[in-house]
Protein backbone atom coordinates (compact mmCIF):
# COMPACT_ATOMS: atom_id res chain seq x y z
CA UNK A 1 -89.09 -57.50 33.35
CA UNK A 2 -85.66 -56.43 31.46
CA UNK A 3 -85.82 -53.78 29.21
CA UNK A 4 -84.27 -55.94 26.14
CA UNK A 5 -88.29 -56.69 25.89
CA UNK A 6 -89.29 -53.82 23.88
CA UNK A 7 -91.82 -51.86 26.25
CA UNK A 8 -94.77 -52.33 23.68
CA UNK A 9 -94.88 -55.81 24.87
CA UNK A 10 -94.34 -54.72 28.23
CA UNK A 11 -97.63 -52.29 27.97
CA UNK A 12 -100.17 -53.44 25.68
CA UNK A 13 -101.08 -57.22 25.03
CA UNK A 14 -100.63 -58.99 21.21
CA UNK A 15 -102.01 -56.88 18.72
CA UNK A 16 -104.76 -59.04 17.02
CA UNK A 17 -107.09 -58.64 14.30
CA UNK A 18 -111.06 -59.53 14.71
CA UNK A 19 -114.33 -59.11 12.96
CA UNK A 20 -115.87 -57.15 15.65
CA UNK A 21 -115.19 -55.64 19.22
CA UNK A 22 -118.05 -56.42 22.55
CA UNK A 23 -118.55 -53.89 23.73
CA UNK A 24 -118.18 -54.01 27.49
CA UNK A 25 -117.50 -51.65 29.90
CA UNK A 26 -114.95 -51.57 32.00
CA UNK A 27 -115.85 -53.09 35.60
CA UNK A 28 -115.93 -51.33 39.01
CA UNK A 29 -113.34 -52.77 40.87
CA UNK A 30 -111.85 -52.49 44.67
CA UNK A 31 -108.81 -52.48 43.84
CA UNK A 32 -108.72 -49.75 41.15
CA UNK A 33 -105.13 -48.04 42.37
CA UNK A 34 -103.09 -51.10 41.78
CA UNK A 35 -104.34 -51.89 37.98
CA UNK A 36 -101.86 -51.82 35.37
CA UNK A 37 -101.45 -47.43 34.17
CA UNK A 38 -99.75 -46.06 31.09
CA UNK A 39 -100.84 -42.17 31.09
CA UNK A 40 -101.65 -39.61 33.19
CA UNK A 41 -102.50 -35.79 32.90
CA UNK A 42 -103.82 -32.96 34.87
CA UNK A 43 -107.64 -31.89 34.44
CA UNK A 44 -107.12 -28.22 35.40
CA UNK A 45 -106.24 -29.46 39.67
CA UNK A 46 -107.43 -33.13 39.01
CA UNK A 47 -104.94 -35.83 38.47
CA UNK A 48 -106.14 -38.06 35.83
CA UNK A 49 -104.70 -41.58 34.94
CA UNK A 50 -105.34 -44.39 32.33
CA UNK A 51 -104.90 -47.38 31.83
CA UNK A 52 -105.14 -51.44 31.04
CA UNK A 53 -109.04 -52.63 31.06
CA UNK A 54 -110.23 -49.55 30.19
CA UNK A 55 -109.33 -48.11 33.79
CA UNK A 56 -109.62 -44.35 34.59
CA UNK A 57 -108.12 -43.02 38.14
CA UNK A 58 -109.04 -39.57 39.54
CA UNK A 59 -107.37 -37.69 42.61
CA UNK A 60 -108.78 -34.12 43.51
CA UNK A 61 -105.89 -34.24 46.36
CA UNK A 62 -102.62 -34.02 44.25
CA UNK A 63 -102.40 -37.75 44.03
CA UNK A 64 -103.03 -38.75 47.73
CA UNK A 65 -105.89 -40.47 47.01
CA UNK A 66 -107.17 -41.76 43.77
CA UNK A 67 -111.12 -42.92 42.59
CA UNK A 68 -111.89 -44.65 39.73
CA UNK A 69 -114.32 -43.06 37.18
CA UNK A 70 -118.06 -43.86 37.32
CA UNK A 71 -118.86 -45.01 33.94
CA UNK A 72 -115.95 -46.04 31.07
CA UNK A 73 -118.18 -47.73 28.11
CA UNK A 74 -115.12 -50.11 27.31
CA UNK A 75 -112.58 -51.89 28.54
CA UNK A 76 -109.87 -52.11 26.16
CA UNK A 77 -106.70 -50.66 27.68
CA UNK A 78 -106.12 -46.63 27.41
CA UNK A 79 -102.55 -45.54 26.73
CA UNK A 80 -102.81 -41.89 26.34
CA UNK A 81 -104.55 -38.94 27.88
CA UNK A 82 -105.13 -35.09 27.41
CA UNK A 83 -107.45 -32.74 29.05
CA UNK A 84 -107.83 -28.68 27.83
CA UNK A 85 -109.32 -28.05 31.20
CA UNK A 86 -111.18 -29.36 34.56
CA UNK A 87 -113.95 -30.89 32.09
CA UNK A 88 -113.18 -31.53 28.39
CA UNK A 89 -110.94 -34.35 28.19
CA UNK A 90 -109.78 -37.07 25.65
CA UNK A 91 -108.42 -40.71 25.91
CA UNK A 92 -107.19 -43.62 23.36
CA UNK A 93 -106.18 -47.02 23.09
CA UNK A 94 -106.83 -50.19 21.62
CA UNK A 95 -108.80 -50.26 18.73
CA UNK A 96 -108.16 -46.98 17.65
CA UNK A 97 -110.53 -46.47 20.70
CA UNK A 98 -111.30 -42.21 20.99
CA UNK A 99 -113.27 -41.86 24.28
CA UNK A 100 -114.36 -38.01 25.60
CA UNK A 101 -115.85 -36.53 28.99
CA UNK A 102 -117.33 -33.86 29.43
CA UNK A 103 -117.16 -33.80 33.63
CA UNK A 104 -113.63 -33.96 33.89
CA UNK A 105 -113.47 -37.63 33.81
CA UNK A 106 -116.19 -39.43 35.34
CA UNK A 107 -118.34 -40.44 32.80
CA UNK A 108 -116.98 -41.01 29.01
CA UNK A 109 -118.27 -41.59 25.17
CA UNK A 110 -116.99 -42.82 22.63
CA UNK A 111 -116.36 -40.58 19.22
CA UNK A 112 -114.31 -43.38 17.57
CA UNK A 113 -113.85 -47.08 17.49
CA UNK A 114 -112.32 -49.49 14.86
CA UNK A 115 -113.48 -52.54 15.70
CA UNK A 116 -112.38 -54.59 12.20
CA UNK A 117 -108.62 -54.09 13.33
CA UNK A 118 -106.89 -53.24 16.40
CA UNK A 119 -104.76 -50.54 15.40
CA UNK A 120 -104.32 -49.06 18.61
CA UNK A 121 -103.71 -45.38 19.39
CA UNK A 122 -100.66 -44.73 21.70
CA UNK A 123 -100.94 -40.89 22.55
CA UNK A 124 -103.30 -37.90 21.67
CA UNK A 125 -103.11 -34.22 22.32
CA UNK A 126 -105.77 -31.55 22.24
CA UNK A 127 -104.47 -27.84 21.42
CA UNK A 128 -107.85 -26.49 22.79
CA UNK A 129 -111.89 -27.47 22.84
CA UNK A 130 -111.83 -28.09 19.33
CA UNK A 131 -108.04 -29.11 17.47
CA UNK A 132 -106.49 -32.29 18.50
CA UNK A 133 -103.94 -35.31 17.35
CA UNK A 134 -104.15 -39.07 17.98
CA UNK A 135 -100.89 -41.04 16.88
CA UNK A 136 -100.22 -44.75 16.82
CA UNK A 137 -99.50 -47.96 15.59
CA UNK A 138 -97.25 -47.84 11.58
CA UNK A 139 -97.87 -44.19 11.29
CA UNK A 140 -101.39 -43.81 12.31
CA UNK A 141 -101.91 -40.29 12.28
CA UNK A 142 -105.83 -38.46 13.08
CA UNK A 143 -106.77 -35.00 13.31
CA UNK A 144 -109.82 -33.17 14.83
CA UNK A 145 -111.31 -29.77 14.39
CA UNK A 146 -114.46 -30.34 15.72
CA UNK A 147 -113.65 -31.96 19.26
CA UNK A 148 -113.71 -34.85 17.91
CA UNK A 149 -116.93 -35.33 16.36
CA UNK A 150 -114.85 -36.35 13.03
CA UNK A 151 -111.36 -37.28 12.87
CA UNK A 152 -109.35 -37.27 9.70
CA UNK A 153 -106.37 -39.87 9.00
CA UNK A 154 -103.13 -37.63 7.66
CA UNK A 155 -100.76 -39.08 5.39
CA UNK A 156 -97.05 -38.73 6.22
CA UNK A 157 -94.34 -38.62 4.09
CA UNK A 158 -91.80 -41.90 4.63
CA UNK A 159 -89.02 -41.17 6.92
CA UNK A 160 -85.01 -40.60 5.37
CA UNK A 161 -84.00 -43.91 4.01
CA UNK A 162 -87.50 -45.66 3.92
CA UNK A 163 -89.61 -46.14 1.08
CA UNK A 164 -92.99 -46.13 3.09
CA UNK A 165 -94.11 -44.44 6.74
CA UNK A 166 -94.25 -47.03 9.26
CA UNK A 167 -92.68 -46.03 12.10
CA UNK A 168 -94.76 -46.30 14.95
CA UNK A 169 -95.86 -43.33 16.79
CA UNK A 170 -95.26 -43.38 20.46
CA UNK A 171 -95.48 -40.42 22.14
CA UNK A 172 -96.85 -36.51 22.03
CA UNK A 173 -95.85 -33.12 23.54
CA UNK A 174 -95.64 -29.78 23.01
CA UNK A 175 -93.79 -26.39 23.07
CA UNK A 176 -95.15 -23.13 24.40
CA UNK A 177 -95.55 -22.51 20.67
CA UNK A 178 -98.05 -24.80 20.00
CA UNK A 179 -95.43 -26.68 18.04
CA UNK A 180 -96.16 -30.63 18.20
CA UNK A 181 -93.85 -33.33 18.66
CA UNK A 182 -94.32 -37.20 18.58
CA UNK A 183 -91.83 -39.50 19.53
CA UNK A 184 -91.02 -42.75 17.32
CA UNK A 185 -89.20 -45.67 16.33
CA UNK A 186 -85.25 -45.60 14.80
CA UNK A 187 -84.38 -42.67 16.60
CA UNK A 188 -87.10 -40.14 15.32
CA UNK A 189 -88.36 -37.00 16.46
CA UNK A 190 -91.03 -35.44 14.51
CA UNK A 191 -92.81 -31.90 14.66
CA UNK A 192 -95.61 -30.44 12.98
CA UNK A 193 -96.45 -26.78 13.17
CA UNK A 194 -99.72 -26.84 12.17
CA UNK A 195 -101.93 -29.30 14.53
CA UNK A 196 -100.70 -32.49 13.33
CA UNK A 197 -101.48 -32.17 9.23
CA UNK A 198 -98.17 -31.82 7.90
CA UNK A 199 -94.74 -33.65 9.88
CA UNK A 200 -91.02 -33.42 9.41
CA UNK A 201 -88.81 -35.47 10.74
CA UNK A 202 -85.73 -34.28 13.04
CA UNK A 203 -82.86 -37.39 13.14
CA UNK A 204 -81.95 -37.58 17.10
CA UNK A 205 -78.73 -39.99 15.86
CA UNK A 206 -80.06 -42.72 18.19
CA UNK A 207 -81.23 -45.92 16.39
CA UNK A 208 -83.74 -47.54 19.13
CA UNK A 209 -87.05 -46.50 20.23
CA UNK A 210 -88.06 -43.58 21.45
CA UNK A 211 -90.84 -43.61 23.80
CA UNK A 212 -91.69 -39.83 25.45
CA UNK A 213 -90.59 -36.22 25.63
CA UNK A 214 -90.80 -32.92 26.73
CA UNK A 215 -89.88 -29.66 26.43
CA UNK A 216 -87.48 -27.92 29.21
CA UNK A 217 -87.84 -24.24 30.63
CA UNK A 218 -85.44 -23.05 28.44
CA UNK A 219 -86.64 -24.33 25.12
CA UNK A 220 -84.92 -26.94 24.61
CA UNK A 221 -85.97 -30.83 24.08
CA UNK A 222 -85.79 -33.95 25.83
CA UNK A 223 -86.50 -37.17 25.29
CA UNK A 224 -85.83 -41.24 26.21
CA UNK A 225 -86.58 -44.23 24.99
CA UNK A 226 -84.81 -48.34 25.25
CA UNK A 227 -81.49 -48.74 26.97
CA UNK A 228 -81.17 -46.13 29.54
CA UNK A 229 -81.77 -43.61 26.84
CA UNK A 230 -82.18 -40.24 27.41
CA UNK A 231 -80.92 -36.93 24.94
CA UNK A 232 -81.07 -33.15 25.12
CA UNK A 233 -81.76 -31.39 21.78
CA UNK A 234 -81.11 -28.28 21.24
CA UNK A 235 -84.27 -25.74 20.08
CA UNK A 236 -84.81 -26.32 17.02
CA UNK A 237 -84.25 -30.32 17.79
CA UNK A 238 -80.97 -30.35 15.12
CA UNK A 239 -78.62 -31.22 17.93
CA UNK A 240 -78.61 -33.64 20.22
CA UNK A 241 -76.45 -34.86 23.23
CA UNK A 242 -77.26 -38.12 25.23
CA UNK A 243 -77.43 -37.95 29.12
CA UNK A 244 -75.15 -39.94 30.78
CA UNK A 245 -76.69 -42.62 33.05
CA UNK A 246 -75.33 -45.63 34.24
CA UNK A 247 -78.64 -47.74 34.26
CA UNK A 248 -80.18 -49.46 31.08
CA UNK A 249 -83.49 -49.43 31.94
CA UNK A 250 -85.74 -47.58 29.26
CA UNK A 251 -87.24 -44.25 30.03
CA UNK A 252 -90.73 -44.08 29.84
CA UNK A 253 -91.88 -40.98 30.61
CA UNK A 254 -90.97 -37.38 31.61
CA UNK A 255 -92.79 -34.35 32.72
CA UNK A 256 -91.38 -30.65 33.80
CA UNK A 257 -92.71 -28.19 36.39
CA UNK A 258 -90.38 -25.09 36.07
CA UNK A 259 -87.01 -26.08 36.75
CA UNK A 260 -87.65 -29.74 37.86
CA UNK A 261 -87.56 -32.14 35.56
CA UNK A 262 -88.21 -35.82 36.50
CA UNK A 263 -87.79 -39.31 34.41
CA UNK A 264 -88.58 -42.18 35.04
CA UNK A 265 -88.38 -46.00 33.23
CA UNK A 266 -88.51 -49.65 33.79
CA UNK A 267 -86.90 -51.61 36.59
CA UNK A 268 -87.54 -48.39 39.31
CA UNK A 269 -85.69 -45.86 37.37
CA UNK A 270 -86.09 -42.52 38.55
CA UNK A 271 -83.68 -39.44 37.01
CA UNK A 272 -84.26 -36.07 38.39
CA UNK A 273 -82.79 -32.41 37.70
CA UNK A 274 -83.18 -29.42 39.70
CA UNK A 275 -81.44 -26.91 37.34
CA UNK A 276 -83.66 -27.35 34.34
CA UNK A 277 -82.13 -30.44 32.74
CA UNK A 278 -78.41 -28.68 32.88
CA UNK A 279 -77.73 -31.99 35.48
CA UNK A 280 -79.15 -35.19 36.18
CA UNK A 281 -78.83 -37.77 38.94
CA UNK A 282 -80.25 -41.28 39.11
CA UNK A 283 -81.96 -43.29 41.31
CA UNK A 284 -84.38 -46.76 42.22
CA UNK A 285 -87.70 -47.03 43.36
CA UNK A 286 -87.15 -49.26 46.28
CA UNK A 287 -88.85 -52.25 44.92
CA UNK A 288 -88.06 -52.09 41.42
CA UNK A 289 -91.21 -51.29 39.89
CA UNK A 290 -91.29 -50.73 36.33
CA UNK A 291 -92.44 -46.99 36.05
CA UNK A 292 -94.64 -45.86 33.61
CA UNK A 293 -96.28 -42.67 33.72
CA UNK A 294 -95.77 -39.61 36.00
CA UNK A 295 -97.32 -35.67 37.12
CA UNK A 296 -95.28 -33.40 38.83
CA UNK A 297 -97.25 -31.25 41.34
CA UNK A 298 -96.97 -27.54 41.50
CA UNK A 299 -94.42 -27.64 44.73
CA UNK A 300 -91.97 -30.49 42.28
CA UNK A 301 -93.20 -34.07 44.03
CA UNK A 302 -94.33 -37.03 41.47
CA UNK A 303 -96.92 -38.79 41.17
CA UNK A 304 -95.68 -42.43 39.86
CA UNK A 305 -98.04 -44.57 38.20
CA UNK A 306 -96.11 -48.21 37.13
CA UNK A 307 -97.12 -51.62 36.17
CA UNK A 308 -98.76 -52.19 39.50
CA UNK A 309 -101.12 -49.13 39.74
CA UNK A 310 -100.05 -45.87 41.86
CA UNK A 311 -97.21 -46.05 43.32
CA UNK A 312 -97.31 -44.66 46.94
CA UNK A 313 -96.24 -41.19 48.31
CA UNK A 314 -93.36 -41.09 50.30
């Protein structure tokens, strides 16, 4: 799979439109670890993952050995995760799909589900027990004060040089601020300072897709998207500088643990810094595995999740 294919095709299937959704949970399987897995997160010590067919992975051994959750009430794919701590935990997906757990993972509900059109969620983040942000597909912004009981669709503003917001919504992080970014299409980088109601939008003066980010020790931003694409912003996310790399393979997703920073992308890519982002070097999975999620444990060594399921531990 090249990464001229734009990595929405790569990770969710057509986007259709239907009357109604069955409702079927997502099946026990034996071969759980190699499904198809586009998030993952901690729960407090427990590695969580998501992904196609409503799958859910758990590892309470820093990724040695994953389990798949007992009871998932659908089985649309999940692209994004966030826990607040070992318990409370959110995912979403297709169908604007909101599920929560309340065990750290095992057993999930659903809070929302829009069944007349699949306008899937790509990402969500939860501040704390209560406040949290699902983005997605042409703008699709929700926010929840209640844990998710209610969520409440937020209008944004259209972005510089468009006369409606339609930019789809890719990824979430966050700075030790509690200052919320989301990474989109056409190069932009937005932030909200006040749990996802109100967004600007910060120009990274790169034109493609951005998929994920994250914020550095230091402060400072980073994110990648299509073509090999990866740029440090400064702060306050008005400057920006790319990071050379020599593959074209898009970056998928990052994550940070102190000083180590790792990202990875389509194809095997794998770029790593051990000074904070200051320097990068590149490398391949051996088989070429299109990477698509990531954790860094507490002593720096990944976790890789990809297209086949868990990638294994060298």
């Amino acid at each position: 799979m090249r990464n001229l294919i734009p990595l929405i095709v790569l990770l969710l299937p057509a986007l259709l439109q239907a009357s109604s959704l069955p409702a079927v949970p997502a099946t026990q399987t034996g071969n759980a670890s190699a499904a198809t897995l586009l998030s993952a997160t901690w729960a407090s010590e427990r590695a969580v993952a998501v992904g196609d067919h409503g799958m859910v992975l758990l590892s309470d051994d820093h990724g040695q050995h994953f389990r798949q959750a007992t009871s998932v009430p659908l089985s649309t794919p999940l692209t994004g995760v966030s826990f607040v701590d070992a318990r409370q935990g959110w995912a979403v997906g297709h169908w604007g799909v909101i599920l929560n757990t309340s065990d750290g993972g095992d057993v999930w509900q659903v809070q929302r589900l829009s069944s007349a059109e699949d306008r899937p969620l790509f990402a969500v983040h939860f501040f704390n027990a209560t406040q949290g942000v699902a983005v997605g597909l042409w703008s699709l912004v929700l926010t929840t004060d209640d844990g998710g009981k209610t969520w409440i669709e937020q209008k944004l503003d259209a972005p510089p040089g468009s006369s409606r917001a339609d930019l789809n919504l890719m990824g979430l992080f966050t700075d030790a601020k509690g200052q919320l970014y989301a990474t989109a299409e056409r190069g932009q980088l937005l932030r909200s300072d006040d749990q996802g109601k109100h967004w600007r939008y910060l120009d990274t003066g790169y034109s493609g897709t951005l998929w994920t980010g994250a914020v550095l020790s230091d402060g400072s931003l980073l994110v990648g998207g299509q073509r090999g694409t990866l740029l440090h912003g400064s702060a306050d996310g008005l400057s920006w500088k790319r990071v050379p790399l020599q593959s074209k393979s898009s970056v998928t997703a990052i994550d940070v643990s102190g000083r180590e920073v790792i990202a990875v992308g389509l194809d095997g890519l794998i770029v790593r810094s051990d000074d904070g982002g200051q320097s990068f070097h590149e490398q391949s999975s051996s088989d070429g595995v299109s990477l698509t999620a990531l954790l860094l444990n507490s002593d720096g060594s990944p976790i890789l999740f990809s297209r086949r399921g868990i990638v294994p531990q060298r």
